[in-house]
Every structure is written in C-alpha cells, then in structure tokens.
C-alpha atoms as a PDB file:
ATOM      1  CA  UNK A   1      -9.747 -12.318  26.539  1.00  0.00           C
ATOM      2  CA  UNK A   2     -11.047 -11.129  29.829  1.00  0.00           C
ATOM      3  CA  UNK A   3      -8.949  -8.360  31.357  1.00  0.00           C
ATOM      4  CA  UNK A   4      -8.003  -7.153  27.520  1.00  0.00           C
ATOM      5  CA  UNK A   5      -8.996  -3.669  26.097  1.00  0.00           C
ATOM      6  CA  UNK A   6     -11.964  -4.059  24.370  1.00  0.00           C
ATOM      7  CA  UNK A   7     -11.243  -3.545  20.327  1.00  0.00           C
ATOM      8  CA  UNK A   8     -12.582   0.077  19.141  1.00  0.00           C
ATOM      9  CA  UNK A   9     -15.180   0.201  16.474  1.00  0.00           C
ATOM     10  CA  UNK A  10     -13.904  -0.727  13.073  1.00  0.00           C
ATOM     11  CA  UNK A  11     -13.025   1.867  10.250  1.00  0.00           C
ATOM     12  CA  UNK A  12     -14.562   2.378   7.250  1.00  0.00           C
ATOM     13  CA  UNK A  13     -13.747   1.769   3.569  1.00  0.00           C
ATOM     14  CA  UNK A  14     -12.263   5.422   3.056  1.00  0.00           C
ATOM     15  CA  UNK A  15     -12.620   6.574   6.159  1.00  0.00           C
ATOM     16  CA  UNK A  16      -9.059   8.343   7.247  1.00  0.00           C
ATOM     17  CA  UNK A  17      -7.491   6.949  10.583  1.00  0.00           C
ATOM     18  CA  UNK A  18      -4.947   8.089  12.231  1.00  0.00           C
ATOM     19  CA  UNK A  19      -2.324   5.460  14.325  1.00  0.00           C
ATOM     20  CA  UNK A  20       0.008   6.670  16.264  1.00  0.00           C
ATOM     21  CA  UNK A  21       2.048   9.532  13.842  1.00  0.00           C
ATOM     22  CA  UNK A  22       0.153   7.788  10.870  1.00  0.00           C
ATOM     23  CA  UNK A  23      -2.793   8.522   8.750  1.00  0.00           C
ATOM     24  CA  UNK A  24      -3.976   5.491   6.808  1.00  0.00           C
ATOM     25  CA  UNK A  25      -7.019   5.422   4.404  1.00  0.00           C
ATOM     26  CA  UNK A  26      -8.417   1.877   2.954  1.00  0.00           C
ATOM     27  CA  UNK A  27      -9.671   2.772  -0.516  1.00  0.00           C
ATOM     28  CA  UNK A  28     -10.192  -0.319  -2.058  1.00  0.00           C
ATOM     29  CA  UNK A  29      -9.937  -4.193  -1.560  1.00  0.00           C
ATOM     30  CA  UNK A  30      -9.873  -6.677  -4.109  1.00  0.00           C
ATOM     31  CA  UNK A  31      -9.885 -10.607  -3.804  1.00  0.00           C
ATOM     32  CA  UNK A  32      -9.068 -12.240  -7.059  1.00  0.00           C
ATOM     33  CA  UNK A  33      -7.246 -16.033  -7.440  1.00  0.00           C
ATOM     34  CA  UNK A  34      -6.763 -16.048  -3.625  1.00  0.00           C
ATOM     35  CA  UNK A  35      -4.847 -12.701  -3.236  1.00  0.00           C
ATOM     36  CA  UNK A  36      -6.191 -10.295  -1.194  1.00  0.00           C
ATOM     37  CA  UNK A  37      -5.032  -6.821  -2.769  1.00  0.00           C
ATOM     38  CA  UNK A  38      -5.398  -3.734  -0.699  1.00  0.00           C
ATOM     39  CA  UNK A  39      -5.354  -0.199  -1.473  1.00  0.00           C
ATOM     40  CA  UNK A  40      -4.452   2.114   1.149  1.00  0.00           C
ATOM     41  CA  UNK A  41      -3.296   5.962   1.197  1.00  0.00           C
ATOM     42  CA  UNK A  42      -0.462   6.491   4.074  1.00  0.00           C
ATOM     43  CA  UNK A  43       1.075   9.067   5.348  1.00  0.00           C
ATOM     44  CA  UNK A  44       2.022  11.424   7.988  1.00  0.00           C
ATOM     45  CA  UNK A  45       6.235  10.371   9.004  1.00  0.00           C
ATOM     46  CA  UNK A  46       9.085   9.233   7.151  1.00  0.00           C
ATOM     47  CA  UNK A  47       9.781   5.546   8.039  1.00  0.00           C
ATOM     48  CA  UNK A  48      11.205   2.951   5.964  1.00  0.00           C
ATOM     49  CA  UNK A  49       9.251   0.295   7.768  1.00  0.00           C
ATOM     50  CA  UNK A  50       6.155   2.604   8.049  1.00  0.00           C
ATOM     51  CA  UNK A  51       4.115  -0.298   5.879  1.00  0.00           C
ATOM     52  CA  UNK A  52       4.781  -3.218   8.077  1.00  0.00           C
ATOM     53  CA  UNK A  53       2.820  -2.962  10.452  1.00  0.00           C
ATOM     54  CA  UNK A  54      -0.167  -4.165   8.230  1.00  0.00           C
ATOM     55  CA  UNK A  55      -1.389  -7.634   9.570  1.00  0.00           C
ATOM     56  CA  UNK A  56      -4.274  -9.341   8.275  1.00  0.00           C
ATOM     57  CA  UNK A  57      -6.573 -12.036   9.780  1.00  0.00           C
ATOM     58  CA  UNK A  58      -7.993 -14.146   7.509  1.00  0.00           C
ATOM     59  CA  UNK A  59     -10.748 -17.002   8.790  1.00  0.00           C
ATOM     60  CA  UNK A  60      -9.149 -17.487  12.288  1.00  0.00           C
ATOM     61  CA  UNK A  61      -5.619 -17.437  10.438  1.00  0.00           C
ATOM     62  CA  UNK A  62      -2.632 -14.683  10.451  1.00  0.00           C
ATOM     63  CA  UNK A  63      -1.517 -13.796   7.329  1.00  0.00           C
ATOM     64  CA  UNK A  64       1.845 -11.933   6.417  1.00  0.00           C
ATOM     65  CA  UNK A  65       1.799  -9.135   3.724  1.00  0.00           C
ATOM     66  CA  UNK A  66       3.811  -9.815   0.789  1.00  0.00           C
ATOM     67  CA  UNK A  67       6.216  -7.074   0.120  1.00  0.00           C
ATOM     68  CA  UNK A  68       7.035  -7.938  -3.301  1.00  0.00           C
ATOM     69  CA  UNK A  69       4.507  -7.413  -5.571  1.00  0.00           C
ATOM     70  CA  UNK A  70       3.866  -4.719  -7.670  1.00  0.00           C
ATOM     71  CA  UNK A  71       3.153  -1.260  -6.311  1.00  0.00           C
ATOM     72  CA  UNK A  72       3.339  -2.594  -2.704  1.00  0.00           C
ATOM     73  CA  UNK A  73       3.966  -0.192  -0.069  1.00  0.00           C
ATOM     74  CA  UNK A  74       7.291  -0.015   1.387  1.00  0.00           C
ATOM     75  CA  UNK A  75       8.746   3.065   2.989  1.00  0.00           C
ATOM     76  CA  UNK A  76       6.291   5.975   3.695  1.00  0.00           C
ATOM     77  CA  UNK A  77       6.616   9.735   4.030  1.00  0.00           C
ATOM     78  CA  UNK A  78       4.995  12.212   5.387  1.00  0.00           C
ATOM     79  CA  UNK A  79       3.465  12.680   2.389  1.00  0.00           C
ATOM     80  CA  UNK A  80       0.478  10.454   1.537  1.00  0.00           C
ATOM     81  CA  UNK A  81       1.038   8.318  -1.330  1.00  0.00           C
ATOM     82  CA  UNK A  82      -1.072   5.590  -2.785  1.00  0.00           C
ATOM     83  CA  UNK A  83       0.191   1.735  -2.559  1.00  0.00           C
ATOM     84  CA  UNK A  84      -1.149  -2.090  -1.972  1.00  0.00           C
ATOM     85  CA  UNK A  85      -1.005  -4.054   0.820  1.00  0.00           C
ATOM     86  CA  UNK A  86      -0.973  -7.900  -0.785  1.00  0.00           C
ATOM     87  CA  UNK A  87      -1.885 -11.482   0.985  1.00  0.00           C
ATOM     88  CA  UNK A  88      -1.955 -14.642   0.011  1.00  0.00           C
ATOM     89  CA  UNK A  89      -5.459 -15.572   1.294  1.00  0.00           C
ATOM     90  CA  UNK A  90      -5.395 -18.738  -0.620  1.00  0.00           C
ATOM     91  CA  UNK A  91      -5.058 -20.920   2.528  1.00  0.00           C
ATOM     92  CA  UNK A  92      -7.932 -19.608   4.744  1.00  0.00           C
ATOM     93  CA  UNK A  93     -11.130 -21.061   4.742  1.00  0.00           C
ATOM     94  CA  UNK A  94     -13.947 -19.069   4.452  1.00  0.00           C
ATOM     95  CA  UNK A  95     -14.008 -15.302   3.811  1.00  0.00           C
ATOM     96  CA  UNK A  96     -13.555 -13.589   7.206  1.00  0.00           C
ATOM     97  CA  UNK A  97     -11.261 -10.915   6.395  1.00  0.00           C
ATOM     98  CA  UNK A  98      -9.852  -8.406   9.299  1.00  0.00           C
ATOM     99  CA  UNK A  99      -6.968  -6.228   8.405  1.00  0.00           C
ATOM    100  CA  UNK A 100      -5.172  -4.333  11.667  1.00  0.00           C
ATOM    101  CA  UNK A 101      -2.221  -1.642  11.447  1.00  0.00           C
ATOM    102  CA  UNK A 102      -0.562  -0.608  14.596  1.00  0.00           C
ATOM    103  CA  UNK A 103       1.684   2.299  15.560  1.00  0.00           C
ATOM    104  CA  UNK A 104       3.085   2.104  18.954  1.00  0.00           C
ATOM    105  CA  UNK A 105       0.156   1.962  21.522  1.00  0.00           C
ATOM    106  CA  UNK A 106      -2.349   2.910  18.490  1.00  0.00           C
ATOM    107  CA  UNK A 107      -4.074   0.090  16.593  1.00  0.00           C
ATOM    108  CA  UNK A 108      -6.966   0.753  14.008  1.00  0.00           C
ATOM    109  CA  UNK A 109      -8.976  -2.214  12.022  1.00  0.00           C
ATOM    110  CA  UNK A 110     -10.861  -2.518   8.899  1.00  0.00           C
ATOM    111  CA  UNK A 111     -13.153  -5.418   8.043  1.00  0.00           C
ATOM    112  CA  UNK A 112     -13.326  -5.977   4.865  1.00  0.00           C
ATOM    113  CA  UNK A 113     -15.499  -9.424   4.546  1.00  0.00           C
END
C-alpha cells in the first residue's frame, strides 16, 4: 500500500457526502438472514448507472450489489430520492462491513460494522 493515497476519514450514518457530481446520504443499514440492506438518499445528476458505483467489503471479501431486489436503486436524478443498496453478505466471515461509492476521482466510505 505504500505510495497509495491515504483513505480519508470515514462518513457518518446520515452524514451527506458529496462524490464527484453526487450527494449520497447512508440512513440506515440493516443485516437480517445474511443480506446486508442499505438505505441511502442520492442525488445531484441524472445517470442511469448513477447507483453502481456502490461496492461493499465485507470481512476481507468484495461483494457485488444486487440490483434486483425490491426498492433497489437504479438510475438517479438530480433529485434525491430514497432507495437500497442490497448484498448478499452470507459468505463473509465475520462482520467487518465497509461500503465505498466512487465518482470519477472522488471516493467516500462508510463503515457500518
């Protein structure tokens, strides 16, 4: 890792971050039957990939959001809207949980256990 930009502070449950042309607020996580379920507010530019960008980091492992559940966000706007960010957490040991978004050069990180 040496020679790497060190990683800023993480953000805060509801705390509003801004990424790049983003603004992305964590309100809530939930961990039930080993699915973590993620509610975030996003907004700020119309992008029909704006969501993807949300990786998490699970125990040492990378996990993929799962797009196809329920309320999960999608597309964004520029205006904020309310929507779930859902991984299968089932697989990772332990209960590190790290969840990263990034927009261009602009990264921002939450943990959230």
């Amino acid at each position: 890792l040496s020679g790497q930009d060190e990683l800023a502070d993480p953000a805060a449950i509801g705390e509003a971050v801004t990424v790049g042309d983003m603004t992305i607020v964590v309100d809530d996580v939930q961990e039930t039957s080993g699915v973590l379920d993620v509610t975030v507010t996003i907004g700020g530019v119309d992008d029909v990939d704006g969501s993807a960008p949300f990786r998490l980091i699970a125990s040492g492992r990378p996990v993929i959001a799962d797009p196809e559940r329920p309320a999960a966000c999608g597309a964004t706007t520029i205006d904020p809207v309310v929507c779930h960010v859902y991984f299968d957490v089932g697989v990772a040991d332990g209960a590190s949980r790290v969840l990263f978004y990034e927009r261009g050069d602009d990264q921002a990180r939450w943990v959230l256990g």
